[in-house]
N, C-alpha and C. Protein backbone atom coordinates (compact mmCIF):
# COMPACT_ATOMS: atom_id res chain seq x y z
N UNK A 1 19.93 39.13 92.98
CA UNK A 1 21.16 39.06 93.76
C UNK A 1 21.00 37.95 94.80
N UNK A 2 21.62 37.10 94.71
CA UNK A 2 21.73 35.86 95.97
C UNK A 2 22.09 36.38 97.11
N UNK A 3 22.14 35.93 98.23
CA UNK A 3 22.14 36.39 99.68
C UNK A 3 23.60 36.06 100.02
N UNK A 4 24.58 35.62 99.60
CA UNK A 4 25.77 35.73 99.82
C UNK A 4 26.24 36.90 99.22
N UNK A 5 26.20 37.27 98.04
CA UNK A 5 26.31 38.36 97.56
C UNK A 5 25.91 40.21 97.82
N UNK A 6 24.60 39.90 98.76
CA UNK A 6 23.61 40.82 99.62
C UNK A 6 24.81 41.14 100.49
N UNK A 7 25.47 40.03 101.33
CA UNK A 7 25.93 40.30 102.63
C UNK A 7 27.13 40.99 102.29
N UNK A 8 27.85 40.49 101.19
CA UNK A 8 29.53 40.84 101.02
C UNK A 8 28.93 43.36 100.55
N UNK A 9 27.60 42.96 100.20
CA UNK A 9 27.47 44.64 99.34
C UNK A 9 26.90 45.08 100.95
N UNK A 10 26.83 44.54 102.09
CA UNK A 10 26.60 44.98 103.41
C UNK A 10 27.68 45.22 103.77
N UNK A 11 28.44 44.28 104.14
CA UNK A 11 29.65 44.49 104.69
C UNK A 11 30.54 45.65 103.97
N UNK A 12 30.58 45.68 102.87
CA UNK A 12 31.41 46.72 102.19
C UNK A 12 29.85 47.93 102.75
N UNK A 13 29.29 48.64 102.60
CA UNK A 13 28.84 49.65 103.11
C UNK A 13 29.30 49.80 104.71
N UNK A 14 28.59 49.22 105.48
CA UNK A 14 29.28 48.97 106.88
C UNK A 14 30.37 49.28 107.29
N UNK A 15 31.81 49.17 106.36
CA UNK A 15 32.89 49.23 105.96
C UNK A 15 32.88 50.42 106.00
N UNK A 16 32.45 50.86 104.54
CA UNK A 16 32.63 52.57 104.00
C UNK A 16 31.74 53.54 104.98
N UNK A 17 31.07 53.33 105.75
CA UNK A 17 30.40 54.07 106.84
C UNK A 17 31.14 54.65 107.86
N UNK A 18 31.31 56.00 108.47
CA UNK A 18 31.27 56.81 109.80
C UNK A 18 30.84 57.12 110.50
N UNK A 19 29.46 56.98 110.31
CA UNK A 19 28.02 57.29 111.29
C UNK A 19 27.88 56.08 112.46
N UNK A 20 28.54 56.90 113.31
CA UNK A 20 28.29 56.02 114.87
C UNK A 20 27.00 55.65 114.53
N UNK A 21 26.12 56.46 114.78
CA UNK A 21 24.57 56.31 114.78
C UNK A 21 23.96 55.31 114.01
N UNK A 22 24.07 55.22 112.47
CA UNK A 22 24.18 54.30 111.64
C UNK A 22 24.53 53.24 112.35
N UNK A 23 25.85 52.67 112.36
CA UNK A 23 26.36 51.47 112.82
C UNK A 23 25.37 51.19 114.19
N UNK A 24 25.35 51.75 115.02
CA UNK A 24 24.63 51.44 116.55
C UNK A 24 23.48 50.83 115.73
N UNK A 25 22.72 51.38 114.61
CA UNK A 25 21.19 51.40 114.27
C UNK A 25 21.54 50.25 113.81
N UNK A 26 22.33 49.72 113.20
CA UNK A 26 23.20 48.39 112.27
C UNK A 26 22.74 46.93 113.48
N UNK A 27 23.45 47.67 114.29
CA UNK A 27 24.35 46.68 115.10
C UNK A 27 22.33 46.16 116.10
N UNK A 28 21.63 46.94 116.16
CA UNK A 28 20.77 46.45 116.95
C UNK A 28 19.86 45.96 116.01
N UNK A 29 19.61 46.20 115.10
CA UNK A 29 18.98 45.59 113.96
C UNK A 29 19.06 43.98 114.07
N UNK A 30 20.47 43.89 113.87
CA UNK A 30 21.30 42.89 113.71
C UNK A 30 20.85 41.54 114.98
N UNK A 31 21.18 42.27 115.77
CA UNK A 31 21.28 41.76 117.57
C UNK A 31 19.64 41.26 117.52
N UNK A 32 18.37 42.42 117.58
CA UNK A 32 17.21 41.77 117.74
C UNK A 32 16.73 40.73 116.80
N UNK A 33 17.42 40.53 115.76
CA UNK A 33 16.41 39.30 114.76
C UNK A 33 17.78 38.13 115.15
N UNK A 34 18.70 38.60 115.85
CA UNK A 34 19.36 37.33 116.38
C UNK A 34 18.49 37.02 117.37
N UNK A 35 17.88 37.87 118.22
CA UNK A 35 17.46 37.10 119.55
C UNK A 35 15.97 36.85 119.60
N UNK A 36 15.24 37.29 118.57
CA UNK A 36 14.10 37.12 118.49
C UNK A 36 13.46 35.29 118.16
N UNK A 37 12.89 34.63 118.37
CA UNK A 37 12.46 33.67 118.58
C UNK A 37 11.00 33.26 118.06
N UNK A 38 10.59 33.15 117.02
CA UNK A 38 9.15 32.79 116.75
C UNK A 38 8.32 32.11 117.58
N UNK A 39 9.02 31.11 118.28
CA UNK A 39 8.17 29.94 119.23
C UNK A 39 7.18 30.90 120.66
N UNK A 40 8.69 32.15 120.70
CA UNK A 40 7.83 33.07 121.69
C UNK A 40 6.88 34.26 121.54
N UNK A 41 6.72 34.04 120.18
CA UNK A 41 5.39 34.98 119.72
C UNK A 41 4.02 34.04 119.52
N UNK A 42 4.21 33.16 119.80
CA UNK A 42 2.87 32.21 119.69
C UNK A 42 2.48 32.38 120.77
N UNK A 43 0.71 32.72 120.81
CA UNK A 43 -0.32 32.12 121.67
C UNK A 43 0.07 31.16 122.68
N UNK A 44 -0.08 31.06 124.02
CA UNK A 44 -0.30 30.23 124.60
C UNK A 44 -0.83 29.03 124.08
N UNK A 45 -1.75 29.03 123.77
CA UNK A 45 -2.96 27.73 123.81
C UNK A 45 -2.37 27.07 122.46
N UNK A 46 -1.55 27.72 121.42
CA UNK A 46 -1.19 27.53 120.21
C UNK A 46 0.06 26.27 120.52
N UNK A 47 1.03 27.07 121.45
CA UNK A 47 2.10 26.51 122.43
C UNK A 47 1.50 25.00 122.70
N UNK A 48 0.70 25.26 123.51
CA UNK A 48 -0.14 24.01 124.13
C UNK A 48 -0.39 22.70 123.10
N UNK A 49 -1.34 23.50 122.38
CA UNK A 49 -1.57 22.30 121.47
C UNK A 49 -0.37 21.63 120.50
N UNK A 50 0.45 22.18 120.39
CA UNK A 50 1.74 21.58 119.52
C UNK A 50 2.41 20.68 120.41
N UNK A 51 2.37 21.08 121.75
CA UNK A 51 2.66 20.28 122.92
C UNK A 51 2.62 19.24 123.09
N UNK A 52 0.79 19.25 122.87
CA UNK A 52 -0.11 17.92 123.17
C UNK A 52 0.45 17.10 121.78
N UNK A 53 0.50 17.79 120.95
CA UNK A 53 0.47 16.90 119.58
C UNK A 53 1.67 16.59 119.31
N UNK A 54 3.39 16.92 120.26
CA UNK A 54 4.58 16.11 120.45
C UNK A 54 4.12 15.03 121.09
N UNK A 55 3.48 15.29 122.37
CA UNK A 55 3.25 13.81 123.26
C UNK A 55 2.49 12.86 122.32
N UNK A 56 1.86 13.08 121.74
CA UNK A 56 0.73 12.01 121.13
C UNK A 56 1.76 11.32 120.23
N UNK A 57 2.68 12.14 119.26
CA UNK A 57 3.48 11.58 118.45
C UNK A 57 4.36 10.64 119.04
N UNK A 58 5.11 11.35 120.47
CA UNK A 58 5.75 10.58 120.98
C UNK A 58 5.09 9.15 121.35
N UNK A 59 4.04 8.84 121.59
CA UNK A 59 3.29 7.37 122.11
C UNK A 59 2.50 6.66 121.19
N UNK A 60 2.72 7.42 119.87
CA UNK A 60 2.21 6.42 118.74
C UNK A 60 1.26 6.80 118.51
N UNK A 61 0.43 7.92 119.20
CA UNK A 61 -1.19 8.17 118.75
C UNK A 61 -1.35 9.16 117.65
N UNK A 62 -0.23 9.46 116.81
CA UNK A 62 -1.00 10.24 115.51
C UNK A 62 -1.22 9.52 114.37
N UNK A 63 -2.12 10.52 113.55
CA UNK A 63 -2.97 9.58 112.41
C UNK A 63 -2.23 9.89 111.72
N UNK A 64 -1.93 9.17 109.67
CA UNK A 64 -1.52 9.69 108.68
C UNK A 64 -2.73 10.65 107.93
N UNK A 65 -1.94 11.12 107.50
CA UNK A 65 -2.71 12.60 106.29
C UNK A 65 -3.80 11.88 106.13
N UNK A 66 -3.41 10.37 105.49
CA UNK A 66 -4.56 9.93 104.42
C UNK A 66 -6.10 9.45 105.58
N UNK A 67 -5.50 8.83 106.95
CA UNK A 67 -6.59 8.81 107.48
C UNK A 67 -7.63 9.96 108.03
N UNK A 68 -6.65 10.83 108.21
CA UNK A 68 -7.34 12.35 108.55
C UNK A 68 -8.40 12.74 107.60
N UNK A 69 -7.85 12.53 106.33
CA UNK A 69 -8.82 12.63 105.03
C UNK A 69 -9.59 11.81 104.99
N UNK A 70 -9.92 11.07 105.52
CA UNK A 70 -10.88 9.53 105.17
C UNK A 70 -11.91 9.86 106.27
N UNK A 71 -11.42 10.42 107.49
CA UNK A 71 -12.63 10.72 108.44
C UNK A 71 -13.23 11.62 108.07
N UNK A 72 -12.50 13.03 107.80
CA UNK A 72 -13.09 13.99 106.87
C UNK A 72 -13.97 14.33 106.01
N UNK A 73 -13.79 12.81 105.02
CA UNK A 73 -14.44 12.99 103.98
C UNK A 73 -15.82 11.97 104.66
N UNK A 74 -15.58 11.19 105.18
CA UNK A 74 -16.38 10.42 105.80
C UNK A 74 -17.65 11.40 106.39
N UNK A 75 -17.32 12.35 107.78
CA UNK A 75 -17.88 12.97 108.52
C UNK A 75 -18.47 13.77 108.06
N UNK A 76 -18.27 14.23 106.77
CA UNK A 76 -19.22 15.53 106.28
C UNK A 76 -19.89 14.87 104.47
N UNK A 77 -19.35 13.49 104.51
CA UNK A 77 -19.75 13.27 102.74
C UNK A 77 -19.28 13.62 101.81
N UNK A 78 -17.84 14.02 101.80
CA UNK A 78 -17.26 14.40 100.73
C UNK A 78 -17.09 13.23 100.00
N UNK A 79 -16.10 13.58 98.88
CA UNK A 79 -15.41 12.54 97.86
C UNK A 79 -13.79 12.61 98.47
């Protein structure tokens, strides 16, 4: 079932429902994964470092993939 289709077989229950209780239970369901925020379940220090690693982007100091891999392979002897 595609997720447009999910919502229209929600709404029709929602619809056919009487249970205050239900709906309230609906309606906050609803409300907390609207207001919930991933960025504010991260770690501090996690925060931080994504931080540091906008500024660096912003001033030109990040590496590409491929050089990351080249020190990598460099620093420990890989292939």
């Amino acid at each position: 079932m595609n997720i447009q289709a999910k919502k229209l077989e929600l709404v029709d229950l929602i619809l056919k429902t009487d249970k205050p209780a239900l709906l309230e239970l609906v309606s906050h369901i609803l409300k907390q994964e609207k207001d919930d925020d991933w960025w504010d379940e991260l770690p501090l220090s996690v925060k931080e470092s994504i931080d540091l690693a906008l500024e660096q982007v912003e001033k030109g100091e990040e590496l590409s993939h491929d050089v990351v891999l080249q020190e990598i392979r460099a620093k420990y002897g890989l292939r």
